[in-house]
PDB file of N, CA and C in Angstrom:
ATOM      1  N   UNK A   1     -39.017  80.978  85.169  1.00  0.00           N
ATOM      2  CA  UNK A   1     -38.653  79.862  86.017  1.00  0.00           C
ATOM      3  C   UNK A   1     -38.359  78.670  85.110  1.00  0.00           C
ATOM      4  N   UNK A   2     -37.594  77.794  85.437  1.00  0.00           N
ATOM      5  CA  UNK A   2     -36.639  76.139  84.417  1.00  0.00           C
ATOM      6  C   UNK A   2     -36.314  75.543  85.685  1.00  0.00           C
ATOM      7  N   UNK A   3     -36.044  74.671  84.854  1.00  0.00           N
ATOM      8  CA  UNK A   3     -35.721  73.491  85.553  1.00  0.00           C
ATOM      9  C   UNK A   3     -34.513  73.328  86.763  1.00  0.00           C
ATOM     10  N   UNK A   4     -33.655  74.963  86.375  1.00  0.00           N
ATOM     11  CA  UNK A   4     -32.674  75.324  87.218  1.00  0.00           C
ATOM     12  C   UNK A   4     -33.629  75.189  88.764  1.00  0.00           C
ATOM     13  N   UNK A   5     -34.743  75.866  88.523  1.00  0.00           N
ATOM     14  CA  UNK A   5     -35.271  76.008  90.305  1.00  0.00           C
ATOM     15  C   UNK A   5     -35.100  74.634  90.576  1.00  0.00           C
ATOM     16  N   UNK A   6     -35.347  73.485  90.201  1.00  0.00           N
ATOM     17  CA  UNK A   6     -35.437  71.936  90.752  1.00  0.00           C
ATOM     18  C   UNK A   6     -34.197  71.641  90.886  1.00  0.00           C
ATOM     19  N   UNK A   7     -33.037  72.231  90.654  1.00  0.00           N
ATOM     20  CA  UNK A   7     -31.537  71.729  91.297  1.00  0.00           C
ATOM     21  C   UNK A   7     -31.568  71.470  92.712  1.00  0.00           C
ATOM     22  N   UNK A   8     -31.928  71.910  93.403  1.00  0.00           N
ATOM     23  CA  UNK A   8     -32.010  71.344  95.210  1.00  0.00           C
ATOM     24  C   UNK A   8     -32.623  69.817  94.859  1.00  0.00           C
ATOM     25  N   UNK A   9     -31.643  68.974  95.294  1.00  0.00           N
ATOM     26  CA  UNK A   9     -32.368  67.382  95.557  1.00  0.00           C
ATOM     27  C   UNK A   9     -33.782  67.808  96.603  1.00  0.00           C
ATOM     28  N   UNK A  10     -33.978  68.366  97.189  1.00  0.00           N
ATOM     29  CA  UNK A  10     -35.267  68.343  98.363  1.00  0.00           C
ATOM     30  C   UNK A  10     -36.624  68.623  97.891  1.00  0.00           C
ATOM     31  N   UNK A  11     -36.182  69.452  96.948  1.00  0.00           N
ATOM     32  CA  UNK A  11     -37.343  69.996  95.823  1.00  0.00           C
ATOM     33  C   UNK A  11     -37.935  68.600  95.124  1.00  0.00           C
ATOM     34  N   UNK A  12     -36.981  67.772  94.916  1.00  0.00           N
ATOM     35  CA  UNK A  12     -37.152  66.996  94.122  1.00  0.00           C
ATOM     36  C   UNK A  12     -37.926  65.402  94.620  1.00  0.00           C
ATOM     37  N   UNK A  13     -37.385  65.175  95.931  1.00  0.00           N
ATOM     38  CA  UNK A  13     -37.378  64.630  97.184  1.00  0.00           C
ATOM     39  C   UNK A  13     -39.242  64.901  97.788  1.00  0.00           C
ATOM     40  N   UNK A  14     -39.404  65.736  97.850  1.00  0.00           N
ATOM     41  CA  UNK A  14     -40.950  66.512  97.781  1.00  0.00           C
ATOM     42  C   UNK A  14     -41.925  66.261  96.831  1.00  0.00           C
ATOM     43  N   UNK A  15     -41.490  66.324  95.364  1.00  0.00           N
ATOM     44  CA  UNK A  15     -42.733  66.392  94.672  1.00  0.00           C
ATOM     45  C   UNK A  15     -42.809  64.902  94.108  1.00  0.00           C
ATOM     46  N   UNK A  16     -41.634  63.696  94.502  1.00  0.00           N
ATOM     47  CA  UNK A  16     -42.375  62.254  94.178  1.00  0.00           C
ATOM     48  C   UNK A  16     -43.042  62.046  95.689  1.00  0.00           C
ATOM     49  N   UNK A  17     -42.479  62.524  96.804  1.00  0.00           N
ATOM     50  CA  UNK A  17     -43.052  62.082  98.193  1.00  0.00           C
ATOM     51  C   UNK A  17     -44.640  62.174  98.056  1.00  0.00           C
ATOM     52  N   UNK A  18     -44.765  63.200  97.456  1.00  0.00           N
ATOM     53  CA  UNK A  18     -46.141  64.080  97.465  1.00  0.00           C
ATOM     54  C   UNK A  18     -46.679  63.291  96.265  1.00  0.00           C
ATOM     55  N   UNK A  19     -46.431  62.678  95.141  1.00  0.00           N
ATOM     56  CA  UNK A  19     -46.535  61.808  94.374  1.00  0.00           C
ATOM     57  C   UNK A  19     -47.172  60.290  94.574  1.00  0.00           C
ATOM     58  N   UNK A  20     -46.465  60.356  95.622  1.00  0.00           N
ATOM     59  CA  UNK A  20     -46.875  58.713  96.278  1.00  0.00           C
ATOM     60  C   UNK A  20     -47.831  58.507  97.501  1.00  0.00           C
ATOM     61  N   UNK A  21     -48.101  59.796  97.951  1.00  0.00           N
ATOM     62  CA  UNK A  21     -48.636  59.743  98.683  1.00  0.00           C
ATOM     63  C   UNK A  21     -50.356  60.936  99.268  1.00  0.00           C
ATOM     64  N   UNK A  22     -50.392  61.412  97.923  1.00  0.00           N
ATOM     65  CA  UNK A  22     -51.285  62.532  97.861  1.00  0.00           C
ATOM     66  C   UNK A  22     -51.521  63.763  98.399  1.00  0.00           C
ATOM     67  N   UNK A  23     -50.579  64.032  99.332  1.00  0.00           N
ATOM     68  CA  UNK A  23     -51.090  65.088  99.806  1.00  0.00           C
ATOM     69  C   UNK A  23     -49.945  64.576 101.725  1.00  0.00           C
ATOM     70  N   UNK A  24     -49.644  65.964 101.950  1.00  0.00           N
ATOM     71  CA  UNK A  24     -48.830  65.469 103.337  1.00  0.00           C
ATOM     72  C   UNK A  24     -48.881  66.976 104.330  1.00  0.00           C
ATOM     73  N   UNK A  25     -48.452  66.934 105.104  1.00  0.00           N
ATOM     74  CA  UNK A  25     -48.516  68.119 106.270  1.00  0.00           C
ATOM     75  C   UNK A  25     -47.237  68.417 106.044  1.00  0.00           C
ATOM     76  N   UNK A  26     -46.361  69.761 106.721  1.00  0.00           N
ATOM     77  CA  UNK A  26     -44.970  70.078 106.916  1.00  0.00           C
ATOM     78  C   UNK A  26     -44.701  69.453 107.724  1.00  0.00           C
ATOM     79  N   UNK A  27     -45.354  68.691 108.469  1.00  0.00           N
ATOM     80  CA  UNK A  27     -44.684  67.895 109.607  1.00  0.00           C
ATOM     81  C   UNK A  27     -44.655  66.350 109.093  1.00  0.00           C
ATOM     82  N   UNK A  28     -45.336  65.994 108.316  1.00  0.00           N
ATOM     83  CA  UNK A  28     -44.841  64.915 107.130  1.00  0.00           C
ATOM     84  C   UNK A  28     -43.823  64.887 106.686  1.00  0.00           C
ATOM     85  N   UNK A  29     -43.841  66.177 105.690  1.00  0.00           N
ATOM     86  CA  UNK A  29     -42.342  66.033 105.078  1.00  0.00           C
ATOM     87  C   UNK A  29     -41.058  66.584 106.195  1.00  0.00           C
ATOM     88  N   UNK A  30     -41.162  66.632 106.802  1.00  0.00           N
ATOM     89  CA  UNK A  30     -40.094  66.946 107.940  1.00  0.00           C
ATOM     90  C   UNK A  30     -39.761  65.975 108.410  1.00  0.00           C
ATOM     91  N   UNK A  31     -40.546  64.929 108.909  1.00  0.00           N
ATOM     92  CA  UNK A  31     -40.587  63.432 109.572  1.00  0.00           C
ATOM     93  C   UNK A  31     -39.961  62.676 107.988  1.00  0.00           C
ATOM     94  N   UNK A  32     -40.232  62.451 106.800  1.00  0.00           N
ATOM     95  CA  UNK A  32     -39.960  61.416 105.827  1.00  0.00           C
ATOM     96  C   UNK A  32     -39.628  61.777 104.609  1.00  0.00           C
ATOM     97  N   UNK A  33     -38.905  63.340 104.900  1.00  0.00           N
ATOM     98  CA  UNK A  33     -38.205  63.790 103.520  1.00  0.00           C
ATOM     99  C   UNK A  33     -36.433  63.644 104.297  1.00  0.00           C
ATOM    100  N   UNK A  34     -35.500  63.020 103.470  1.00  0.00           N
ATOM    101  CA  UNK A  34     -34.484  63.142 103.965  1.00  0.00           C
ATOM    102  C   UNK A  34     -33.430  63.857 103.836  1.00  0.00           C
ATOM    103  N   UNK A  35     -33.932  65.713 104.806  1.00  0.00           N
ATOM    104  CA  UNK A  35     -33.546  66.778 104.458  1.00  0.00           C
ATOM    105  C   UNK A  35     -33.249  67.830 105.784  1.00  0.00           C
ATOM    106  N   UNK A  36     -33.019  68.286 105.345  1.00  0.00           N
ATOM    107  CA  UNK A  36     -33.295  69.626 106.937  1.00  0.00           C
ATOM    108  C   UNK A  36     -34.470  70.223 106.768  1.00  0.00           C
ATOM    109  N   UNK A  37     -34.903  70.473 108.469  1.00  0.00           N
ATOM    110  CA  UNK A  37     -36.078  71.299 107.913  1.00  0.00           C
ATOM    111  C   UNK A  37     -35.470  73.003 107.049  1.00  0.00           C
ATOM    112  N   UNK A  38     -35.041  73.478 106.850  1.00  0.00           N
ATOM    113  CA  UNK A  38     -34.349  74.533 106.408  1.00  0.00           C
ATOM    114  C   UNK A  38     -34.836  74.472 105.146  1.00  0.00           C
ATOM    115  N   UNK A  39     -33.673  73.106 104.117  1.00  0.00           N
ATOM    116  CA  UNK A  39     -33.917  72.802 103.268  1.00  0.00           C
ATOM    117  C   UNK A  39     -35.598  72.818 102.449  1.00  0.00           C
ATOM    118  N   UNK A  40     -36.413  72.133 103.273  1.00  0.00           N
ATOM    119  CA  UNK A  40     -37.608  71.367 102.699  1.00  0.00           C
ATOM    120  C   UNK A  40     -38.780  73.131 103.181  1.00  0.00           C
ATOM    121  N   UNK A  41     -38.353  73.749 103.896  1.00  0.00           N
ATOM    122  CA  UNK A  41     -38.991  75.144 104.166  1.00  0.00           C
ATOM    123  C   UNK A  41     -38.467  75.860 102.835  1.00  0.00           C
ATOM    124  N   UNK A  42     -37.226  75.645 102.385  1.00  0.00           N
ATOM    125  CA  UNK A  42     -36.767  76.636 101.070  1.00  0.00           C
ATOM    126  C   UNK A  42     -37.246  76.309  99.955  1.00  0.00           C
ATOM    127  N   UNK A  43     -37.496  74.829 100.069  1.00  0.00           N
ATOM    128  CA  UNK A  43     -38.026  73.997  98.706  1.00  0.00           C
ATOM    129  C   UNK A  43     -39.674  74.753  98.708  1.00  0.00           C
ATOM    130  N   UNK A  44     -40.146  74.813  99.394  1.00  0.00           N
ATOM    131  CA  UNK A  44     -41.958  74.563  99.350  1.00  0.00           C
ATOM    132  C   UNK A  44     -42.291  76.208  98.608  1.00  0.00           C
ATOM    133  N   UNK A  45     -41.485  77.031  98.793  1.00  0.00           N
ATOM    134  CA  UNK A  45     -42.088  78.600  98.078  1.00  0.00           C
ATOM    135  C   UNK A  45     -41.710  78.228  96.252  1.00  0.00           C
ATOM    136  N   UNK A  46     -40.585  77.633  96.690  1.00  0.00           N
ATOM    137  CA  UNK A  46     -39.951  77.938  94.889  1.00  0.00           C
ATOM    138  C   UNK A  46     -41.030  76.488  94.209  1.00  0.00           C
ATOM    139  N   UNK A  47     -41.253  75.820  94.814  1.00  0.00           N
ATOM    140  CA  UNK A  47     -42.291  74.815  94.118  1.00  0.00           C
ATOM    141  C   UNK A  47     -43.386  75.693  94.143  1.00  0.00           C
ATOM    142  N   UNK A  48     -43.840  76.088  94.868  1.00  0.00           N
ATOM    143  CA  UNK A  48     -45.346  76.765  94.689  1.00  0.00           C
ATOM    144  C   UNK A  48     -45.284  77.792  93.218  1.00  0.00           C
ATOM    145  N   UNK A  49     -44.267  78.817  93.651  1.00  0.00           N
ATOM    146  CA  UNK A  49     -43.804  79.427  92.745  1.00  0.00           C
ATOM    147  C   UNK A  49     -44.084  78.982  91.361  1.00  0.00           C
ATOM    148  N   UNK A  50     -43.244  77.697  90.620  1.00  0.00           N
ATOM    149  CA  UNK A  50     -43.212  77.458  89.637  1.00  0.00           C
ATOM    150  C   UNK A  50     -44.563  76.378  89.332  1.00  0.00           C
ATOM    151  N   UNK A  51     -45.740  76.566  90.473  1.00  0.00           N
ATOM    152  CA  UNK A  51     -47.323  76.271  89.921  1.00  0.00           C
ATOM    153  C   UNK A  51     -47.224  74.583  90.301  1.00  0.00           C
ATOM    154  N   UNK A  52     -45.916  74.100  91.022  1.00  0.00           N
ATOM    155  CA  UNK A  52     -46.243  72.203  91.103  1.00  0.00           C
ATOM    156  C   UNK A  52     -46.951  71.837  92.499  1.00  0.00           C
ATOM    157  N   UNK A  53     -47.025  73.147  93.098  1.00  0.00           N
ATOM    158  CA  UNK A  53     -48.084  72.518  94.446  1.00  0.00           C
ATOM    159  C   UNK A  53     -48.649  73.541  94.786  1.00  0.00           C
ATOM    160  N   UNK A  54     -49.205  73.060  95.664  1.00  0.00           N
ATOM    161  CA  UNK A  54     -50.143  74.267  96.708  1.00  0.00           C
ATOM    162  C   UNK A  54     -50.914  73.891  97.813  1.00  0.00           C
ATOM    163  N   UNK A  55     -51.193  74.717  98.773  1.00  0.00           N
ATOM    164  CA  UNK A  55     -51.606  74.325 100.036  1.00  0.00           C
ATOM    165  C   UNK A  55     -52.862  74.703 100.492  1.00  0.00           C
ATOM    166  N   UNK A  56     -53.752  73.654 101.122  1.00  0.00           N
ATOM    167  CA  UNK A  56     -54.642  73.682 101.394  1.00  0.00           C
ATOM    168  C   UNK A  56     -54.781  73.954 102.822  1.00  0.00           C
ATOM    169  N   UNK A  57     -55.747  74.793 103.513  1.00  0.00           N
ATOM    170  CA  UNK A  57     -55.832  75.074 105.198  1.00  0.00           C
ATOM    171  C   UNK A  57     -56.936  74.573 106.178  1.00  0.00           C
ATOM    172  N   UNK A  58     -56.952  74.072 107.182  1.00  0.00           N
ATOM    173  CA  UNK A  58     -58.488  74.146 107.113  1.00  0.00           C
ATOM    174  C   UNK A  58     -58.364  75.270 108.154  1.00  0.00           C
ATOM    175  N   UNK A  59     -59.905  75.536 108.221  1.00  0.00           N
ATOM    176  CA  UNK A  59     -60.334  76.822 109.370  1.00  0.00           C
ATOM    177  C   UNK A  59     -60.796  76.461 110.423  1.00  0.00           C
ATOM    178  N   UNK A  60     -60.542  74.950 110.653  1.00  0.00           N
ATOM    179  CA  UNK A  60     -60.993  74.542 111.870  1.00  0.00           C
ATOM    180  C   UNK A  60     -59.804  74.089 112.806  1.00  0.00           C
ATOM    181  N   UNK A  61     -60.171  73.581 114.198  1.00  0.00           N
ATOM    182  CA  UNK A  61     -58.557  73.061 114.080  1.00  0.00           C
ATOM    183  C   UNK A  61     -58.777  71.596 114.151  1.00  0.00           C
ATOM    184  N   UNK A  62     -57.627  70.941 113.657  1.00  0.00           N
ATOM    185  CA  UNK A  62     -56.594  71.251 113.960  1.00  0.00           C
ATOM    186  C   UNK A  62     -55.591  72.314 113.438  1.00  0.00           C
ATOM    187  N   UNK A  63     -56.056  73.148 112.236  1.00  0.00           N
ATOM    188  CA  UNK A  63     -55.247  74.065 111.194  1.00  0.00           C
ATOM    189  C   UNK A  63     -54.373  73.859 110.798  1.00  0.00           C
ATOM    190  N   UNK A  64     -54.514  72.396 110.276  1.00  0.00           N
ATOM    191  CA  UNK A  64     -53.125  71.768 109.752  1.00  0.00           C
ATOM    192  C   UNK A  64     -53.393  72.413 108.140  1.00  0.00           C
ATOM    193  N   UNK A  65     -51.601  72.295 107.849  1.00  0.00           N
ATOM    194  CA  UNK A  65     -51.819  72.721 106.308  1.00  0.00           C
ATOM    195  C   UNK A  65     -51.108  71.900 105.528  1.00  0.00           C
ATOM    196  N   UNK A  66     -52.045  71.301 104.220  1.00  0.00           N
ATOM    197  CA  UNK A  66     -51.513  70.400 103.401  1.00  0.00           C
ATOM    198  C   UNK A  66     -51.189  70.611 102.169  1.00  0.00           C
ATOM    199  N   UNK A  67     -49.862  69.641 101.748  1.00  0.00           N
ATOM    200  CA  UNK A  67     -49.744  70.359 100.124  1.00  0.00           C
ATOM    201  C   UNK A  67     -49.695  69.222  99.274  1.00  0.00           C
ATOM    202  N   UNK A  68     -49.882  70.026  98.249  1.00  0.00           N
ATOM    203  CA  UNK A  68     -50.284  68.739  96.961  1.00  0.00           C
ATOM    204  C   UNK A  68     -50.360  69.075  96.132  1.00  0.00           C
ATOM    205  N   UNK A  69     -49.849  68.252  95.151  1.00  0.00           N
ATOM    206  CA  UNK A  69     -49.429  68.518  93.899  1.00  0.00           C
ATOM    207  C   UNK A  69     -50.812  69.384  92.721  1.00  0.00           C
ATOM    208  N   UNK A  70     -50.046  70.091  91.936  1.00  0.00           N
ATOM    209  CA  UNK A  70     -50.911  70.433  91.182  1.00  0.00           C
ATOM    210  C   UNK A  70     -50.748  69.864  89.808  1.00  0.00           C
ATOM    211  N   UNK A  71     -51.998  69.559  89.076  1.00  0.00           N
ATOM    212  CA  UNK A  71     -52.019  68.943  88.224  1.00  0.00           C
ATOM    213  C   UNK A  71     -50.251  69.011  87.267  1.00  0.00           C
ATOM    214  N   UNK A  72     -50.330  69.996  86.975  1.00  0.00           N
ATOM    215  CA  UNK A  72     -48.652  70.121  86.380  1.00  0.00           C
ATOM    216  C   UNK A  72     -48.049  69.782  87.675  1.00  0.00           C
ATOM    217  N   UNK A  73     -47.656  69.611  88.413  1.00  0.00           N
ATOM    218  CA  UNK A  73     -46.910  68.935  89.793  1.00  0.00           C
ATOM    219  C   UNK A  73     -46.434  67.819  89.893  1.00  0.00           C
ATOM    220  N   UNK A  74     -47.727  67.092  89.176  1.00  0.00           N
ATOM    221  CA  UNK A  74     -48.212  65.112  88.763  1.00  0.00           C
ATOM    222  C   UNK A  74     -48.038  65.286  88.099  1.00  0.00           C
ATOM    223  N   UNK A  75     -47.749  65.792  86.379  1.00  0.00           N
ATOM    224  CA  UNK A  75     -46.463  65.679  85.122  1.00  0.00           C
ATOM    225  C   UNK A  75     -45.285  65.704  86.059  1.00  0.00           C
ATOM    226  N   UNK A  76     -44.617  66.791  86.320  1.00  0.00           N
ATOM    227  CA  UNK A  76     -43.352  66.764  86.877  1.00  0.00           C
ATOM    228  C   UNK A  76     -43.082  65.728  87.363  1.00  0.00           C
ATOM    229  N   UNK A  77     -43.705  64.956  88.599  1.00  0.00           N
ATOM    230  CA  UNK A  77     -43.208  64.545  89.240  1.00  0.00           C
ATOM    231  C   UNK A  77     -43.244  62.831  88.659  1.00  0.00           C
ATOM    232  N   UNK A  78     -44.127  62.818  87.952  1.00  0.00           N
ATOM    233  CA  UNK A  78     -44.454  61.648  86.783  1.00  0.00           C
ATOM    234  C   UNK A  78     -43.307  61.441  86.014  1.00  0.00           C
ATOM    235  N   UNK A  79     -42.560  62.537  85.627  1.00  0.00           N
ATOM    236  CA  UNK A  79     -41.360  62.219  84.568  1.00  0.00           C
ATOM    237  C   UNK A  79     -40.529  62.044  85.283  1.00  0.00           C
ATOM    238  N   UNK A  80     -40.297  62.254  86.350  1.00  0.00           N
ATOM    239  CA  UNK A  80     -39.424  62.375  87.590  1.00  0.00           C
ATOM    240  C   UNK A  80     -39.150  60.790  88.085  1.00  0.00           C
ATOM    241  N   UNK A  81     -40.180  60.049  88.061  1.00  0.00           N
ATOM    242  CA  UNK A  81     -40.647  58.975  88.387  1.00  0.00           C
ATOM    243  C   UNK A  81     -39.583  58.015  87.646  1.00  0.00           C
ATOM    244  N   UNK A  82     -40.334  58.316  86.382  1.00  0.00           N
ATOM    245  CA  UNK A  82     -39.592  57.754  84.717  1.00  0.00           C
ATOM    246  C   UNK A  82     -38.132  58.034  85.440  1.00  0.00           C
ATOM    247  N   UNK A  83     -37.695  59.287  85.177  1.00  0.00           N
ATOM    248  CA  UNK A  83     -36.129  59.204  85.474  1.00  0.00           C
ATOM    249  C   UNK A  83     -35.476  58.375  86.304  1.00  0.00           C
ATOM    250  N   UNK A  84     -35.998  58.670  87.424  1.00  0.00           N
ATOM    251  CA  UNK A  84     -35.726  57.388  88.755  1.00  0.00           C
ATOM    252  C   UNK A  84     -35.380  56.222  88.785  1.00  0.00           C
ATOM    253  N   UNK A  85     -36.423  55.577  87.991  1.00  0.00           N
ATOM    254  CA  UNK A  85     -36.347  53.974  87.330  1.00  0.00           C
ATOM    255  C   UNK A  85     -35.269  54.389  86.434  1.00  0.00           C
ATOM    256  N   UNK A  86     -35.396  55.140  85.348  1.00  0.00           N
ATOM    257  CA  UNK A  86     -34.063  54.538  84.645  1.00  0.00           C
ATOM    258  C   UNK A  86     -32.690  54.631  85.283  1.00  0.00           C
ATOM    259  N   UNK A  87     -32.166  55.574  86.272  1.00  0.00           N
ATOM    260  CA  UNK A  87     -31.389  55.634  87.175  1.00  0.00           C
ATOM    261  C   UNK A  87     -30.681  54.537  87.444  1.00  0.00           C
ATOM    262  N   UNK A  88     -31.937  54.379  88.541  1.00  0.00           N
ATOM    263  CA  UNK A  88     -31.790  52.958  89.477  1.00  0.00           C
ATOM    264  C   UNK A  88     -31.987  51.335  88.334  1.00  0.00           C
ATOM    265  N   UNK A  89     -32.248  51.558  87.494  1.00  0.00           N
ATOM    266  CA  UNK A  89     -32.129  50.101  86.927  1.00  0.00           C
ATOM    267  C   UNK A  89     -30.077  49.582  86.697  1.00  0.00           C
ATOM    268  N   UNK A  90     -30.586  48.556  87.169  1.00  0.00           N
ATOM    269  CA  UNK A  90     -29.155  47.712  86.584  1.00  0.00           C
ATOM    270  C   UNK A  90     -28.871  47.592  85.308  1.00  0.00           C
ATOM    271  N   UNK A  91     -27.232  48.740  85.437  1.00  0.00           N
ATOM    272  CA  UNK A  91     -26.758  48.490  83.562  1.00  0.00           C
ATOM    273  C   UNK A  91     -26.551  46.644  83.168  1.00  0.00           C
ATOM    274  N   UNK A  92     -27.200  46.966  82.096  1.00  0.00           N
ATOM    275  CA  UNK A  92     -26.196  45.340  81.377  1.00  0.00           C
ATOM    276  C   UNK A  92     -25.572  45.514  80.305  1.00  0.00           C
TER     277      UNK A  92
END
């Protein structure tokens, strides 16, 4: 697995969301990722996959399930961060 799997913007879209905010439901990122649900359902295996998140359940209900970054998840999404800003800064 490279960096090719993170070509989907949604993938990418996901692991600062999840960055900024610790931890979210699929119905989080469905509501405040700006994606299809399709998309952000295709993103969440190939992230798990390549070890940047994972999901927690509970056994009670409500049986909501949450995901969150895994320590390598918070690198990724940390450099990700970095990139962003330099992006978005104004050339001079």
């Amino acid at each position: 697995m490279s960096i090719s799997n993170l070509e989907q913007t949604t993938a990418l879209r996901i692991l600062l969301y999840l960055l900024e905010k610790g931890k979210a439901s699929r119905t989080d990122l469905r509501r405040n990722i700006d994606a299809s649900i399709s998309a952000i359902y295709n993103a969440l295996p190939k992230l798990k996959k390549l070890g940047l998140i994972k999901e927690e359940g509970h056994e009670t209900f409500p049986f909501t399930i949450h995901v969150l970054l895994t320590p390598k998840g918070r690198k990724v999404a940390g450099q990700l961060t970095l990139i962003n800003k330099i992006l978005t800064e104004e050339q001079t």
